[in-house]
Protein backbone atom coordinates (compact mmCIF):
# COMPACT_ATOMS: atom_id res chain seq x y z
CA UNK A 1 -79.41 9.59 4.26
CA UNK A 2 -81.53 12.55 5.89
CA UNK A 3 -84.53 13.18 4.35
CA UNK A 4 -85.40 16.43 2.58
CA UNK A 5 -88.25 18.43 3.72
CA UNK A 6 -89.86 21.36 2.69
CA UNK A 7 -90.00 24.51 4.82
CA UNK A 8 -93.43 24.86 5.76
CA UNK A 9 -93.74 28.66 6.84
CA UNK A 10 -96.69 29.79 9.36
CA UNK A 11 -98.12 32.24 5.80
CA UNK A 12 -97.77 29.04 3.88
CA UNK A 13 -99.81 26.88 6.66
CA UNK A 14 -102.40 29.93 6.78
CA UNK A 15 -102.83 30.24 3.17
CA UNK A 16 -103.12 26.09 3.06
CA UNK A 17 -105.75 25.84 5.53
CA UNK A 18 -107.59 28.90 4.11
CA UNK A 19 -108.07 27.01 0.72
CA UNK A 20 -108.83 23.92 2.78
CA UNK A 21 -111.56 25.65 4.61
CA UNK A 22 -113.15 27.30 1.36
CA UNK A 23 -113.17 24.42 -0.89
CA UNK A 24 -114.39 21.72 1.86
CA UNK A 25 -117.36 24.90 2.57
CA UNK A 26 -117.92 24.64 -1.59
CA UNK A 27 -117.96 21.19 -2.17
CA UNK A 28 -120.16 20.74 0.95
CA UNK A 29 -122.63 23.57 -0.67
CA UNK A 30 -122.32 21.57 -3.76
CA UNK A 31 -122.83 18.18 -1.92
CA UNK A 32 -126.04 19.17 -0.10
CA UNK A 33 -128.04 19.82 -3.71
CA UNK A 34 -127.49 16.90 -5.22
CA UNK A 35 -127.78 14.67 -1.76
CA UNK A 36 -130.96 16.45 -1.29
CA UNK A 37 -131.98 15.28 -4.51
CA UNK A 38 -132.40 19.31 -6.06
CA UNK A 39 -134.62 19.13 -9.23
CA UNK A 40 -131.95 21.00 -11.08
CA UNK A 41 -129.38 18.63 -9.92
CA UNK A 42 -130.87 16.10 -11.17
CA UNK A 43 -131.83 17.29 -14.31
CA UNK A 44 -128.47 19.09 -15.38
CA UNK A 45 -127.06 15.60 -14.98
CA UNK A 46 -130.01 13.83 -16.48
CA UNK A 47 -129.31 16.93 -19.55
CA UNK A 48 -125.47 15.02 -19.40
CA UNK A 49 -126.70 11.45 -20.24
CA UNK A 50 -126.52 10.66 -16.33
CA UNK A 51 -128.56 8.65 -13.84
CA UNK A 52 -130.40 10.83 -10.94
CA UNK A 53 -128.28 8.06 -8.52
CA UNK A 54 -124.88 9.07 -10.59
CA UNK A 55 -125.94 12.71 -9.16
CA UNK A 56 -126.47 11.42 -5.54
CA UNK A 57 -123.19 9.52 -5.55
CA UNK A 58 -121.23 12.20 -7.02
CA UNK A 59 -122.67 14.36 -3.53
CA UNK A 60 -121.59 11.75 -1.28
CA UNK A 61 -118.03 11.32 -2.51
CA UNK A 62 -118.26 15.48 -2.75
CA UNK A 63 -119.80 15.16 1.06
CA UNK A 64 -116.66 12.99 2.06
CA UNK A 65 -114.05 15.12 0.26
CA UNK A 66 -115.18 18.33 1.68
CA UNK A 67 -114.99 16.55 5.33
CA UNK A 68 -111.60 14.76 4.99
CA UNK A 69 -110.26 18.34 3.67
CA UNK A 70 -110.60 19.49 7.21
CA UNK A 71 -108.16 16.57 8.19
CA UNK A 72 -104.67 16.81 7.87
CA UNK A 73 -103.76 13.29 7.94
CA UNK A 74 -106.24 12.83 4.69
CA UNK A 75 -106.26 16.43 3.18
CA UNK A 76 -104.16 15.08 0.49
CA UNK A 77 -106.16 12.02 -0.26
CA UNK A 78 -109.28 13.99 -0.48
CA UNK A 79 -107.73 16.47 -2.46
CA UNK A 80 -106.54 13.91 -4.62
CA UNK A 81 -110.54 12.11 -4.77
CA UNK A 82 -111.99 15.53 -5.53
CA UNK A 83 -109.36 16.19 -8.11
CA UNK A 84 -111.07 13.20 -9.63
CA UNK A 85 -114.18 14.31 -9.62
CA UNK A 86 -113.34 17.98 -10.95
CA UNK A 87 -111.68 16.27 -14.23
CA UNK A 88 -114.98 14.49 -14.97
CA UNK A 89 -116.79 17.46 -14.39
CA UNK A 90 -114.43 19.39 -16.80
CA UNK A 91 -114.86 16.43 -19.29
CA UNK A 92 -118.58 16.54 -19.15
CA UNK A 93 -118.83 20.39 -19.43
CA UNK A 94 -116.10 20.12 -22.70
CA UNK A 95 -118.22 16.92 -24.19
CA UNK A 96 -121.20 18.54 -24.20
CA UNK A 97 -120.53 22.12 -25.63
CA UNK A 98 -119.86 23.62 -22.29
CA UNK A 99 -116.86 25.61 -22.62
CA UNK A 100 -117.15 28.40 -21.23
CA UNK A 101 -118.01 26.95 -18.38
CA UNK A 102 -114.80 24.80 -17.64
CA UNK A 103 -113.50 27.51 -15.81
CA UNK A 104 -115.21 26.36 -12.04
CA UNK A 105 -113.55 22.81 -12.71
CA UNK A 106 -110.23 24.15 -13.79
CA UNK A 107 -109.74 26.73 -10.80
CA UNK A 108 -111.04 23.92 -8.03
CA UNK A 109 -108.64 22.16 -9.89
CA UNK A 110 -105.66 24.45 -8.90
CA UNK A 111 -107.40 24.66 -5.41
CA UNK A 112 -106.61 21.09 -5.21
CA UNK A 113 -103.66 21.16 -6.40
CA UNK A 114 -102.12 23.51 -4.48
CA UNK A 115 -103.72 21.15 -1.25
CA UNK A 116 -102.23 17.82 -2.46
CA UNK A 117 -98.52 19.83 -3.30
CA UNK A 118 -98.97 21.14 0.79
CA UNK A 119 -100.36 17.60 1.86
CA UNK A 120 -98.94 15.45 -0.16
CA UNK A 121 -100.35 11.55 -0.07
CA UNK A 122 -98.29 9.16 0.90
CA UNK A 123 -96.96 8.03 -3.14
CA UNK A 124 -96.12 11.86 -3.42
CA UNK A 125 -93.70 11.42 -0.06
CA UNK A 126 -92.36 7.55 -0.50
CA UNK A 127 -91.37 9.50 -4.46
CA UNK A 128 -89.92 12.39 -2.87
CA UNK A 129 -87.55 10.46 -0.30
CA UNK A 130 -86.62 8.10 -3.06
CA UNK A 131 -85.35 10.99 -5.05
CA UNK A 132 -83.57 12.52 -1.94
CA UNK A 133 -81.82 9.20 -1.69
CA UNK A 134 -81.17 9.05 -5.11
């Protein structure tokens, strides 16, 4: 059977790589604090019940998502990684009385979303062609 693809219109590959761009340029803002080991880095997580390594690591992974963002043949996955990373910052910032400020997480959250729907990682495709089949 043929498979079904989505029209991917020139706006809809401008508007893609747009959000690409910005978030990898925001998480790689975001990495370069806590790699460089910023005092207030490390003490907003210490303030969470983390390690000052937990900060470092969550840069590096950060670090790696904002570069693979900037490659199509892993936008998806990284999307998918930072995804990750935004739900346990959304779950810290709710566990610890942080409300109002689950708003960052939840719209890099669409960001991302948006990136992995465009992208889509390989179990989003094998699931799609199944259901064309189907």
């Amino acid at each position: 059977m043929t498979e079904l693809k989505p029209k991917k219109t020139k706006t809809k590959k401008i508007a893609v790589w747009g959000t690409q761009i910005l978030l990898a340029a925001l998480f790689a803002l975001a990495a370069l604090g806590k790699l460089s080991r910023n005092p207030q880095w490390i003490s907003r997580f210490r303030g969470y019940g983390y390690s000052a390594g937990f900060c470092v690591l969550i840069g590096a992974l950060e670090a790696a998502g904002a570069l693979g963002l900037l490659i199509p043949r892993i936008a998806g996955y990284a999307a998918t990684g930072l995804l990750g990373i935004m739900s346990g910052a959304l779950y810290t910032h709710l566990v610890n009385g942080e409300a109002p400020q689950a708003w960052r997480p939840l719209i890099f959250m669409v960001l991302l979303a948006i990136v992995i729907s465009y992208r889509r990682p390989w179990p989003l495709k094998q699931r799609r062609q199944i259901v064309a089949e189907g």
